[in-house]
C-alpha atoms as a PDB file:
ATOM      1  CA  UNK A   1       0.000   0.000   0.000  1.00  0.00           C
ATOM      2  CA  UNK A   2       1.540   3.522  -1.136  1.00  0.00           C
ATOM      3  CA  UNK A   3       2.501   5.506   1.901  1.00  0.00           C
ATOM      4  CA  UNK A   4       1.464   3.559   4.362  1.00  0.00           C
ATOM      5  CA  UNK A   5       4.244   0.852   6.444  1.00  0.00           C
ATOM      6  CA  UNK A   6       3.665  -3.164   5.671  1.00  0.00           C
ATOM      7  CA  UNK A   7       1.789  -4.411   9.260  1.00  0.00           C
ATOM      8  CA  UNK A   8       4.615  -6.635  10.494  1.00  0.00           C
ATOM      9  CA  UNK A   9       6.749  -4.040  11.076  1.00  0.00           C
ATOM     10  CA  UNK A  10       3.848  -2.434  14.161  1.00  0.00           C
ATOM     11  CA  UNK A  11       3.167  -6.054  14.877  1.00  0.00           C
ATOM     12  CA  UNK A  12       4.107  -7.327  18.501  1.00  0.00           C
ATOM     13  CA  UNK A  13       6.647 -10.360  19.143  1.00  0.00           C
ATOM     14  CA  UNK A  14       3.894 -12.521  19.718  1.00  0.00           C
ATOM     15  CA  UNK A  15       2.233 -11.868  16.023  1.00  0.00           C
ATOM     16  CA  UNK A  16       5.357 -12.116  14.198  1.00  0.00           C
ATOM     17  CA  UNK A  17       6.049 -15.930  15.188  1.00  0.00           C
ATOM     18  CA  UNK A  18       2.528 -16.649  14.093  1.00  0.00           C
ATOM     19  CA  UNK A  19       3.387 -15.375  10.653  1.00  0.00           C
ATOM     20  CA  UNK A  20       6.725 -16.489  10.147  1.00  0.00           C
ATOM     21  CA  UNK A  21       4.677 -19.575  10.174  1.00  0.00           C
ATOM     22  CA  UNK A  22       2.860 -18.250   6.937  1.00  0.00           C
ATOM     23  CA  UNK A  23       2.907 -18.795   3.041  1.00  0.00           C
ATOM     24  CA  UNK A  24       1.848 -15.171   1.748  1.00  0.00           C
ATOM     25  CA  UNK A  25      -0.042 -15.397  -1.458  1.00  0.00           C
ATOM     26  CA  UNK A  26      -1.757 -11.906  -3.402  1.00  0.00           C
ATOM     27  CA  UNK A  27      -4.828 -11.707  -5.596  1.00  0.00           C
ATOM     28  CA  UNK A  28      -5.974  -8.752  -7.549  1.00  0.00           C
ATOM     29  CA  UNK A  29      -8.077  -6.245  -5.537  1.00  0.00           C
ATOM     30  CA  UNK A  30      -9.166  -2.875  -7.049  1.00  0.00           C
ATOM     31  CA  UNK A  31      -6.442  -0.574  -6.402  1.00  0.00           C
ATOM     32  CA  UNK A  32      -4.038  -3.171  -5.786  1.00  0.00           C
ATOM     33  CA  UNK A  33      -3.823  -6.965  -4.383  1.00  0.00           C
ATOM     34  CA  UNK A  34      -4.894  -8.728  -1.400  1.00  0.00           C
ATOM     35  CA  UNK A  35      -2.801 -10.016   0.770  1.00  0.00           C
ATOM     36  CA  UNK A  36      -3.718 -13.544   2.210  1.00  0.00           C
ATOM     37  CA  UNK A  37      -1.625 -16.015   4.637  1.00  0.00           C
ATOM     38  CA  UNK A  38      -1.954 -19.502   5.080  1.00  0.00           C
ATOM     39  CA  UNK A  39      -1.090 -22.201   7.624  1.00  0.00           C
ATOM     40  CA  UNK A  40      -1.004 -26.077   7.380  1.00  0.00           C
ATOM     41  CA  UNK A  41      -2.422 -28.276   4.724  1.00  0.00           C
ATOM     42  CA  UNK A  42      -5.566 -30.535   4.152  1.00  0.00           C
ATOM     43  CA  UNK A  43      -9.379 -29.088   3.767  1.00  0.00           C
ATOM     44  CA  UNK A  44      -9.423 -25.452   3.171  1.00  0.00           C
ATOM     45  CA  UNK A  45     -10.400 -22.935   5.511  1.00  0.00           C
ATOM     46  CA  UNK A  46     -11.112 -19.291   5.244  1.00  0.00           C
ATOM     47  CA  UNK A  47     -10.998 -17.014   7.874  1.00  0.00           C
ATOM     48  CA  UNK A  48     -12.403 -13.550   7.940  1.00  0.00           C
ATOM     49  CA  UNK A  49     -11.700 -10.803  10.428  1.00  0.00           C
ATOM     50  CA  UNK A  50     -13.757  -7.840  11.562  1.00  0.00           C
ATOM     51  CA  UNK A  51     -14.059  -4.680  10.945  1.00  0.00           C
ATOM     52  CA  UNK A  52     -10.756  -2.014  11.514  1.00  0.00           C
ATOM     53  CA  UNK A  53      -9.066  -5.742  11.731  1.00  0.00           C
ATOM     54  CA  UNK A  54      -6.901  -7.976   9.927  1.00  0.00           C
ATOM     55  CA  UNK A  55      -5.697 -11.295   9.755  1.00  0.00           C
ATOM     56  CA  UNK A  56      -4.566 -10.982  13.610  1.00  0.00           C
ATOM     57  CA  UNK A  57      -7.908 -11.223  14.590  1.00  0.00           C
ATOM     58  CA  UNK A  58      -7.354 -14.969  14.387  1.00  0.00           C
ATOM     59  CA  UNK A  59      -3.946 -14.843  15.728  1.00  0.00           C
ATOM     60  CA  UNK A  60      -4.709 -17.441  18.859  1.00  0.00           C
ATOM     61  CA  UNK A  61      -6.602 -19.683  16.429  1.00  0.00           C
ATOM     62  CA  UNK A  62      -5.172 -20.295  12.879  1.00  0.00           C
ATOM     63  CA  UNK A  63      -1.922 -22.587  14.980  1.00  0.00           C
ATOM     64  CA  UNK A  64      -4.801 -24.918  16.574  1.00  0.00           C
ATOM     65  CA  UNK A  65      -6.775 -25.023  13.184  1.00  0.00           C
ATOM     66  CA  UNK A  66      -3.901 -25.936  11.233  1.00  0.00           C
ATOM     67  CA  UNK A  67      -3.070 -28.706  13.502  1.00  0.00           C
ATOM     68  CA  UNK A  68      -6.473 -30.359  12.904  1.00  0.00           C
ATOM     69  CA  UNK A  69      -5.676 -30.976   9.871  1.00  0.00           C
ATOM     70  CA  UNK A  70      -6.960 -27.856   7.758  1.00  0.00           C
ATOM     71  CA  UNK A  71      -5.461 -25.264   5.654  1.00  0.00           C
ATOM     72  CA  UNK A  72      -6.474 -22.072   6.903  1.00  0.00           C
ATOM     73  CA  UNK A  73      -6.147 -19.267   4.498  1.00  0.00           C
ATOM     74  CA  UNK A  74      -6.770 -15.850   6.041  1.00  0.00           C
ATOM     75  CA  UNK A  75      -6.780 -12.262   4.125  1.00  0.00           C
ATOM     76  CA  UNK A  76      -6.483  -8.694   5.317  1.00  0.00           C
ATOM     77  CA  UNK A  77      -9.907  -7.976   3.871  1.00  0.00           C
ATOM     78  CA  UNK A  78      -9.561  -5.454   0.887  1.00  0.00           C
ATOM     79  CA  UNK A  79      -9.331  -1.698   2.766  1.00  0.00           C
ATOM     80  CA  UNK A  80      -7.515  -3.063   5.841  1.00  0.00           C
ATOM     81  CA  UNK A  81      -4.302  -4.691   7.056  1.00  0.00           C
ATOM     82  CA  UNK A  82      -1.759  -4.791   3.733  1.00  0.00           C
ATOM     83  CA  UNK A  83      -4.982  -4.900   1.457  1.00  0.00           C
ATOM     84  CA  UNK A  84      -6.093  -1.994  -1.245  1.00  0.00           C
ATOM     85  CA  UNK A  85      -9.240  -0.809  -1.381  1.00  0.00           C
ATOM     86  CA  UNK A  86     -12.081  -3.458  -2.754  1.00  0.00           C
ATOM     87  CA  UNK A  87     -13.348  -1.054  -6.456  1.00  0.00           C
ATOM     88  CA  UNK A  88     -16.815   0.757  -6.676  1.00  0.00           C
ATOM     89  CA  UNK A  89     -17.761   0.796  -2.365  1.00  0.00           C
ATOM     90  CA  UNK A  90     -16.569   1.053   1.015  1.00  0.00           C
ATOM     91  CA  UNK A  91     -18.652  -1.452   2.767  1.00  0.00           C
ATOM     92  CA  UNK A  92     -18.976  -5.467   3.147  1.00  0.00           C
ATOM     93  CA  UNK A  93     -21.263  -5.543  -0.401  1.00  0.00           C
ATOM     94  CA  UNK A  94     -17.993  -4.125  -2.125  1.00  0.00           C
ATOM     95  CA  UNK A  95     -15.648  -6.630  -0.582  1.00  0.00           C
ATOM     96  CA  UNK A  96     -17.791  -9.589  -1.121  1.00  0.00           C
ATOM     97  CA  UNK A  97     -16.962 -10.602  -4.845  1.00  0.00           C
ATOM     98  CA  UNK A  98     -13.188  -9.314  -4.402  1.00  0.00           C
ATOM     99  CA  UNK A  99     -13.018 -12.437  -1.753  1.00  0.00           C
ATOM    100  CA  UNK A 100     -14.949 -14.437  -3.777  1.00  0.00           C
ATOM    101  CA  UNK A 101     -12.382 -14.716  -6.816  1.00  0.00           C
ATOM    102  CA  UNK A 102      -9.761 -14.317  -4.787  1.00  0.00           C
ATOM    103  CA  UNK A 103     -10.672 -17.922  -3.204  1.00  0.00           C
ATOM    104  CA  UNK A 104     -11.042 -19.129  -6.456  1.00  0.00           C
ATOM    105  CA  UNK A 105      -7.519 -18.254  -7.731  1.00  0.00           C
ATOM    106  CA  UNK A 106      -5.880 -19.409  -5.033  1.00  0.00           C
ATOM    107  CA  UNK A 107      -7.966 -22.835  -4.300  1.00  0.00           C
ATOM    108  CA  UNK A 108      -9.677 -23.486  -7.132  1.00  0.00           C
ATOM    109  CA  UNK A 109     -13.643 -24.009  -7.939  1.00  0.00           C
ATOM    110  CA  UNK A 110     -14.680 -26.425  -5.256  1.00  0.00           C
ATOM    111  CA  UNK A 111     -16.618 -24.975  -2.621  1.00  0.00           C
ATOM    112  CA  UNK A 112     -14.950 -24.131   0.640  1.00  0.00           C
ATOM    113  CA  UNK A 113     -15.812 -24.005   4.360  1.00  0.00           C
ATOM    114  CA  UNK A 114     -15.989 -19.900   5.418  1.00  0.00           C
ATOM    115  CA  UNK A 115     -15.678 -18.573   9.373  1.00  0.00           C
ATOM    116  CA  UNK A 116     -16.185 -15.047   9.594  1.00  0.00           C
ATOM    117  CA  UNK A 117     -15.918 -12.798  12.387  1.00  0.00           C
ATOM    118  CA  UNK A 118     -18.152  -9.522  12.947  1.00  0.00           C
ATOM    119  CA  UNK A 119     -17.659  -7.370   9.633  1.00  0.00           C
ATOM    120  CA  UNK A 120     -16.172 -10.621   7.956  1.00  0.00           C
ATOM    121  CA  UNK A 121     -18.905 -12.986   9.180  1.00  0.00           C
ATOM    122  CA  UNK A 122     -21.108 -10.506   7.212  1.00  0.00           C
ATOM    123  CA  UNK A 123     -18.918 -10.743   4.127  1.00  0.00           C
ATOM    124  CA  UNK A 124     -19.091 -14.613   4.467  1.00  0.00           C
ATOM    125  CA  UNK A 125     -22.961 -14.556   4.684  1.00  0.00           C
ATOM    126  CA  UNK A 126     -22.938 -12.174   1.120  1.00  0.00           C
ATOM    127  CA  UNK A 127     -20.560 -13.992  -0.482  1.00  0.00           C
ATOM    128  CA  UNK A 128     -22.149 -17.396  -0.021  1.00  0.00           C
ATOM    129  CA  UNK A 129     -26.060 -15.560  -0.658  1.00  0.00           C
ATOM    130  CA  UNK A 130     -24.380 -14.162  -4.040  1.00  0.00           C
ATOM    131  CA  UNK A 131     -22.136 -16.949  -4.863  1.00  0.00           C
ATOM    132  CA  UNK A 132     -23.760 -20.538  -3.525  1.00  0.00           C
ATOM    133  CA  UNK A 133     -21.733 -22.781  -5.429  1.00  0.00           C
ATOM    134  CA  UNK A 134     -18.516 -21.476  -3.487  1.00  0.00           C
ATOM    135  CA  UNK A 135     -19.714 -21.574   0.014  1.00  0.00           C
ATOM    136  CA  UNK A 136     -19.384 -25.251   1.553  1.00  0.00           C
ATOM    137  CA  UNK A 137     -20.521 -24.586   5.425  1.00  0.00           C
ATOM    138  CA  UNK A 138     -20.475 -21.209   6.700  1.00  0.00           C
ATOM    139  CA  UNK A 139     -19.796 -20.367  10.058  1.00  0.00           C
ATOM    140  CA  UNK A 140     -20.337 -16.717  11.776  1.00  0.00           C
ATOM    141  CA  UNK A 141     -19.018 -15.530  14.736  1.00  0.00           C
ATOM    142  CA  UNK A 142     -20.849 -12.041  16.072  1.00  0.00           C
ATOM    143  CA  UNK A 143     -22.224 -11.072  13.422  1.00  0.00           C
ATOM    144  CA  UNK A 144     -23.683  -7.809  12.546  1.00  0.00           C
ATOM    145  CA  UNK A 145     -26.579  -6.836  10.565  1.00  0.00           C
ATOM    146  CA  UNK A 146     -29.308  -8.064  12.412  1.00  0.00           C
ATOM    147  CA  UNK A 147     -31.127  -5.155  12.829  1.00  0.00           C
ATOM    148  CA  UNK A 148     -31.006  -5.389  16.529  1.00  0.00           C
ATOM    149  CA  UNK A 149     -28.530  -2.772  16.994  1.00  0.00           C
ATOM    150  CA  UNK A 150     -28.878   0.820  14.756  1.00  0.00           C
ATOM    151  CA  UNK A 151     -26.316   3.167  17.036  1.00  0.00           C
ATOM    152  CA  UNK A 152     -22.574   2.539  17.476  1.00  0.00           C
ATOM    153  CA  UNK A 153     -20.742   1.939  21.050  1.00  0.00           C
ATOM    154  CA  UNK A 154     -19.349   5.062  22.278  1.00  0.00           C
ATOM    155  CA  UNK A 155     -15.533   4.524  21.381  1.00  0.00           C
ATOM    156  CA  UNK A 156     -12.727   6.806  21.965  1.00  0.00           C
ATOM    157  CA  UNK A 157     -11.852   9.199  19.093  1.00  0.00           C
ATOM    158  CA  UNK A 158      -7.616   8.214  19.099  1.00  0.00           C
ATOM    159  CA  UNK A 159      -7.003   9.949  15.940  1.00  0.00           C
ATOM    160  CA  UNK A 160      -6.433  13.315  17.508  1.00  0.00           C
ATOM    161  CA  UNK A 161      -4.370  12.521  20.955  1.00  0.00           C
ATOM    162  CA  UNK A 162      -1.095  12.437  21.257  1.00  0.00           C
ATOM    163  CA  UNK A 163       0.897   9.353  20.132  1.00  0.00           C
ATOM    164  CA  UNK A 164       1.585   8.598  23.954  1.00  0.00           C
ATOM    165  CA  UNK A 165      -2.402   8.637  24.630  1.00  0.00           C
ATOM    166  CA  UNK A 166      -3.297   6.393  21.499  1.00  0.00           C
ATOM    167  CA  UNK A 167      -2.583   2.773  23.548  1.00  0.00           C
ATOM    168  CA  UNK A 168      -4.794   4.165  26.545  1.00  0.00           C
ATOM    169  CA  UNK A 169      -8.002   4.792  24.209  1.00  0.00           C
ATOM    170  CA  UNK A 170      -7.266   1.403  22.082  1.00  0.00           C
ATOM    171  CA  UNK A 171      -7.317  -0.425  25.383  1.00  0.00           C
ATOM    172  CA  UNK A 172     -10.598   1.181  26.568  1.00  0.00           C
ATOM    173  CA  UNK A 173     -12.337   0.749  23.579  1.00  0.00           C
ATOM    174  CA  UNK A 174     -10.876  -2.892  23.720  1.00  0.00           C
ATOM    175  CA  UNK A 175     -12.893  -2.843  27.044  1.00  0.00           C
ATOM    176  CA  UNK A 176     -15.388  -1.685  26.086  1.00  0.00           C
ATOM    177  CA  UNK A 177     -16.445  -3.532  22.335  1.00  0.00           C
ATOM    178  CA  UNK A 178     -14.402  -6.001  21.381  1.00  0.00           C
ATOM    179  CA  UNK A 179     -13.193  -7.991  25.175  1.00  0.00           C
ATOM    180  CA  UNK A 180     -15.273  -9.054  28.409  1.00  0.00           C
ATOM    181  CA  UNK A 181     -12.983 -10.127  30.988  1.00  0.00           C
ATOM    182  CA  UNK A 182     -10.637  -7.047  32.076  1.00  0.00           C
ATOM    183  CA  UNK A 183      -7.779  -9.351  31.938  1.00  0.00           C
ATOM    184  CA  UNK A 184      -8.641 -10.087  28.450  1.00  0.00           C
ATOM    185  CA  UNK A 185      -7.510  -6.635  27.532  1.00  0.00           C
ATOM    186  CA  UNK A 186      -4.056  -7.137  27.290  1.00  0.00           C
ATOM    187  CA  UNK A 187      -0.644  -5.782  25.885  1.00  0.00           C
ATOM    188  CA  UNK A 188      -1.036  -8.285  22.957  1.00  0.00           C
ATOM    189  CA  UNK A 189      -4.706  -7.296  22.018  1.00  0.00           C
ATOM    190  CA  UNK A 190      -3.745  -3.441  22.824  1.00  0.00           C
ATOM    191  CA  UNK A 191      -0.643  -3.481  20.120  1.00  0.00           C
ATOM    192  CA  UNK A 192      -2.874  -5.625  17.635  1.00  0.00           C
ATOM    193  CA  UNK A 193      -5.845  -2.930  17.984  1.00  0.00           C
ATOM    194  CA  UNK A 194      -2.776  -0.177  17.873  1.00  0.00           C
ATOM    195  CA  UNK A 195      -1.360  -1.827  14.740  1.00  0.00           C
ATOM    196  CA  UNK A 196      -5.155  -2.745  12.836  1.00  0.00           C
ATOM    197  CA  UNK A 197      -6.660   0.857  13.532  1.00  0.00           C
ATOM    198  CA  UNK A 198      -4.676   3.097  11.488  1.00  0.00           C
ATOM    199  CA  UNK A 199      -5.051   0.624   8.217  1.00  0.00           C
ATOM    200  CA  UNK A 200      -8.843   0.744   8.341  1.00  0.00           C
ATOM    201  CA  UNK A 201      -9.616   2.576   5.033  1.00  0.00           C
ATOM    202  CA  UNK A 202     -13.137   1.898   4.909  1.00  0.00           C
ATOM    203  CA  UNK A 203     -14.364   4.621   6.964  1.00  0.00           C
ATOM    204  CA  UNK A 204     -18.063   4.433   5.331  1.00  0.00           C
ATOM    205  CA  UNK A 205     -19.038   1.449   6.888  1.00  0.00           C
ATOM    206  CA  UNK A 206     -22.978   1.184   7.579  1.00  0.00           C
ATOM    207  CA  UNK A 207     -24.400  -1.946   6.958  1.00  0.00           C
ATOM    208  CA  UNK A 208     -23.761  -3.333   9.938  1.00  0.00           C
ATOM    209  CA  UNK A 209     -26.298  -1.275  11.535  1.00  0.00           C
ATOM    210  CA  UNK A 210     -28.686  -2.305   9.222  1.00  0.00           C
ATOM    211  CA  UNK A 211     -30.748  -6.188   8.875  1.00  0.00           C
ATOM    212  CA  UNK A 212     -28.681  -6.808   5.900  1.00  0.00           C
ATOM    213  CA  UNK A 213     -27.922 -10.302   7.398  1.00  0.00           C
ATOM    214  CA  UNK A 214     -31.460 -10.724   8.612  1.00  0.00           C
ATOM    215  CA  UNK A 215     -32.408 -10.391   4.934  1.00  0.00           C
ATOM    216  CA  UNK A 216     -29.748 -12.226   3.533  1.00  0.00           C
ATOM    217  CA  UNK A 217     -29.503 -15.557   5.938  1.00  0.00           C
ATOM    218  CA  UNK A 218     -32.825 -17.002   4.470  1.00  0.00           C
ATOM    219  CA  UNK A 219     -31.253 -17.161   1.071  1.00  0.00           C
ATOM    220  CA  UNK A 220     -28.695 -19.679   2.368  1.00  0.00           C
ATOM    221  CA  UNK A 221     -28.110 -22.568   0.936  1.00  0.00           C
ATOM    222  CA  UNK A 222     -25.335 -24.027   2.608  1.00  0.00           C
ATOM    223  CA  UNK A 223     -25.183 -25.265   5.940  1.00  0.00           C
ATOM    224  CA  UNK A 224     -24.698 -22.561   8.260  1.00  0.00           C
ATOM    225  CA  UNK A 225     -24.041 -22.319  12.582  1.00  0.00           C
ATOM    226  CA  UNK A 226     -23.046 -19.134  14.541  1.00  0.00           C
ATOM    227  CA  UNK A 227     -20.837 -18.907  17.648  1.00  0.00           C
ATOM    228  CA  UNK A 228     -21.313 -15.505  20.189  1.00  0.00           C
ATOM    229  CA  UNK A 229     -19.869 -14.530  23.037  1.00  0.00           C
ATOM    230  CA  UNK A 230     -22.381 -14.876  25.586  1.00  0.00           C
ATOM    231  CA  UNK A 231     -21.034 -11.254  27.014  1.00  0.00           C
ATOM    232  CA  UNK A 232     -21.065 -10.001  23.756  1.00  0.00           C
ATOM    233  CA  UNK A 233     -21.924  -5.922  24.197  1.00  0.00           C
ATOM    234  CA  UNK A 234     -23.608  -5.812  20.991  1.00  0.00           C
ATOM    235  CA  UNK A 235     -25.908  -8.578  21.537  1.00  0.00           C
ATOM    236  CA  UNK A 236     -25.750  -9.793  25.463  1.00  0.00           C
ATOM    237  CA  UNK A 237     -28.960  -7.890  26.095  1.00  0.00           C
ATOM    238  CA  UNK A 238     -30.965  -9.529  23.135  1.00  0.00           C
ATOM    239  CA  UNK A 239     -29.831 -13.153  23.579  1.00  0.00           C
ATOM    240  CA  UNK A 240     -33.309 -14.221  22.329  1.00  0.00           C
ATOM    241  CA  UNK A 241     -33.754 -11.973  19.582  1.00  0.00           C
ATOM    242  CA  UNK A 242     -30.624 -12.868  18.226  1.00  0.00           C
ATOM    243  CA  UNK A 243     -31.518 -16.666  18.665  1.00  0.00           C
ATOM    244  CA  UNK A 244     -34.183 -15.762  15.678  1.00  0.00           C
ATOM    245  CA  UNK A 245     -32.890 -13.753  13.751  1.00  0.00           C
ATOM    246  CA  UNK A 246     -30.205 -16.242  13.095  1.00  0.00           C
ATOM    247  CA  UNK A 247     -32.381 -19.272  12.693  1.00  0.00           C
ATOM    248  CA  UNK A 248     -34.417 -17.933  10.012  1.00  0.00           C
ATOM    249  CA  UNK A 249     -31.287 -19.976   7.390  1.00  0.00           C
ATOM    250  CA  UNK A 250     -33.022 -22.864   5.950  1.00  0.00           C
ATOM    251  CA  UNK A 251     -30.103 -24.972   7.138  1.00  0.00           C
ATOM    252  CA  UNK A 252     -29.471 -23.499  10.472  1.00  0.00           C
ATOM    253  CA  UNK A 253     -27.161 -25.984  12.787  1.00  0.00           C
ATOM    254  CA  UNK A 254     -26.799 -24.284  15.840  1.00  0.00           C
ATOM    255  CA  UNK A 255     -25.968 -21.234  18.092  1.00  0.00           C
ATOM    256  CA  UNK A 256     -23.311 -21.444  20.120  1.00  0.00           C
ATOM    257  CA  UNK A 257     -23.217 -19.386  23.089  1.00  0.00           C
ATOM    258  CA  UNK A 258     -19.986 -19.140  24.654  1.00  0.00           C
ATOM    259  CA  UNK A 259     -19.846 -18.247  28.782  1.00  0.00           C
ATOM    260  CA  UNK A 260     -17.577 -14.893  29.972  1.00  0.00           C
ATOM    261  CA  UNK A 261     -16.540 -14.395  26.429  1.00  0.00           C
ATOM    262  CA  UNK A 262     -17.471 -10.754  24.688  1.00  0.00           C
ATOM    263  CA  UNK A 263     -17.133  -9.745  20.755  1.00  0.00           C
ATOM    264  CA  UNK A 264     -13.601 -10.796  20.204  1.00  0.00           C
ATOM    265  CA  UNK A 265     -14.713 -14.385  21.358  1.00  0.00           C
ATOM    266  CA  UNK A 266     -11.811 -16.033  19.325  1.00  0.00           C
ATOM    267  CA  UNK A 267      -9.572 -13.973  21.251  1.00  0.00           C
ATOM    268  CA  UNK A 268     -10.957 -14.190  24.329  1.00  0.00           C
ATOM    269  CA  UNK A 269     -12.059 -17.975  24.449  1.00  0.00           C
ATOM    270  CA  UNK A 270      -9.578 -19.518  21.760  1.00  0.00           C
ATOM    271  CA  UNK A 271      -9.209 -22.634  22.878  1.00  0.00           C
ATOM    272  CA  UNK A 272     -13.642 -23.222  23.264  1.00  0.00           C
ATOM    273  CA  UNK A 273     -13.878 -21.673  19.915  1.00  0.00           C
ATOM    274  CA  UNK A 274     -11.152 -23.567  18.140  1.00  0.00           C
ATOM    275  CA  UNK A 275     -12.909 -26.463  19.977  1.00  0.00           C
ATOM    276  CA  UNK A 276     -16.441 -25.640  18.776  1.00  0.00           C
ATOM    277  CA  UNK A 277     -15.377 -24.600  15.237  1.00  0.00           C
ATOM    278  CA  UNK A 278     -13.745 -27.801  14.612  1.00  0.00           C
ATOM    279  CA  UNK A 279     -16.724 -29.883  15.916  1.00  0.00           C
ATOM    280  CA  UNK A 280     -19.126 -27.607  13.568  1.00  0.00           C
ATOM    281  CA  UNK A 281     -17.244 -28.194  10.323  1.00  0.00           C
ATOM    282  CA  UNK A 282     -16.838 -31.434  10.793  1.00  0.00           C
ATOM    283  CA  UNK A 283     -20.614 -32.108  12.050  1.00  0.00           C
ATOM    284  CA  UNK A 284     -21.940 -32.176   8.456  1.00  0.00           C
ATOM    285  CA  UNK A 285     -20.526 -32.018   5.116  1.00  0.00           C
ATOM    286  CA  UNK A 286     -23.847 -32.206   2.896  1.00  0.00           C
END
């Protein structure tokens, strides 16, 4: 990306031996590529982060995935991390089809399994609405576009304090959107969030506060389950309404709910989700 540094050189010790671990691969993108790693071999795997994210998002999970047997392939979503700008929009409709070929140069036409968290678990659900034959089983982890929620958190502004204030507002928004336990919050997820923020060039983002995913999930055809935190601050106060909204896919598995865990739930409860992610790919292939 012109003018702006490559993200391993913000990234914290603990990031960088999670990528040394990586093949890097690039698709076309708009204004430039994508940028997608990959870990292990076997069944293919796509992972997409959230929103302001990147492929850290699933740092704590893609080791454990890999290990399983799969090959996880995860990109900086086009407009964040090392990724250009997806052409012709700023939101998850625009990045949608950019994924979508970009799977298909790097793994072929057979249909593959897609876990996508907040922004990218809405990406996931478009992509495999608008694209059926490339969508295998589709997993979504807090998912937006519900229509239960139509006003933002209120996040810190860092963009205007001082370079030596940025980490304190990045670890209180941490607190209070993305992690549940206090403990949670810590120096790793603070220099990811420091790192992630600052490449987010999709600043036009609204469909998340829409029911674009409440409209969309009924036009599934794949297989499709969801795992939330169960302290999720978008979501923790309308447990049931969530419940059915997400039920309404024709082949709804199930919802899993995971205890003392908030947005970030495959940060904050890795080893439960890697658990429960495994066991829901695996639970049916048809």
């Amino acid at each position: 990306m012109t003018g702006i540094p490559a993200l391993e050189t913000e990234l914290p010790p603990e990031a960088l031996r999670v990528l040394a671990l990586a093949t890097r691969s690039t698709t076309a993108g708009g204004e430039g590529d994508v940028v997608w790693h990959g870990w292990g071999r076997g069944d293919p795997l796509v992972l997409l982060h959230g929103g302001s994210g990147s492929w850290t998002h699933w740092i704590r999970n893609v080791e454990a995935l890999a290990a399983a047997g799969r090959h996880v392939l995860v990109p900086d979503l086009p407009g964040f991390g090392d990724s250009a700008r997806p052409p012709g929009g700023q939101d998850a409709d625009a990045v949608a089809p950019v994924v979508v070929e970009g799977i298909r140069r790097l793994l072929g036409d057979a249909p593959v399994d897609v876990a996508g968290f907040s922004f990218g678990g809405l990406v996931a659900a478009l992509m495999a609405a608008s694209h059926p034959q490339r969508v295998r089983r589709l997993v979504l982890l807090g998912a937006p576009g519900l229509g239960l929620r139509d006003k933002r958190l209120p996040l810190t502004s860092w963009r205007t304090l001082p370079p030596d204030q940025r980490a304190a507002a990045h670890r209180g928004n941490l607190a209070m959107l993305m992690l549940h336990k206090p403990e949670s919050v810590d120096d790793v997820a603070v220099a990811l969030q420091s790192a992630n923020v600052p490449r987010d060039r999709m600043h036009r983002r609204r469909l998340a506060l829409t029911d674009i995913l409440a409209r969309t999930l009924p036009a599934l055809s794949c297989p499709m389950d969801a795992i939330y935190g169960e302290r999720d601050a978008l979501y923790c106060d309308v447990l049931p309404a969530l419940r059915a909204k997400i039920s309404t896919a024709p082949r709804f598995g199930e919802l899993v709910l995971v205890p003392g865990a908030g947005h970030w739930v495959q940060y904050e409860a890795a080893e439960s989700v890697n658990r429960e992610l495994l066991r829901l790919l695996g639970s049916r292939i048809s």
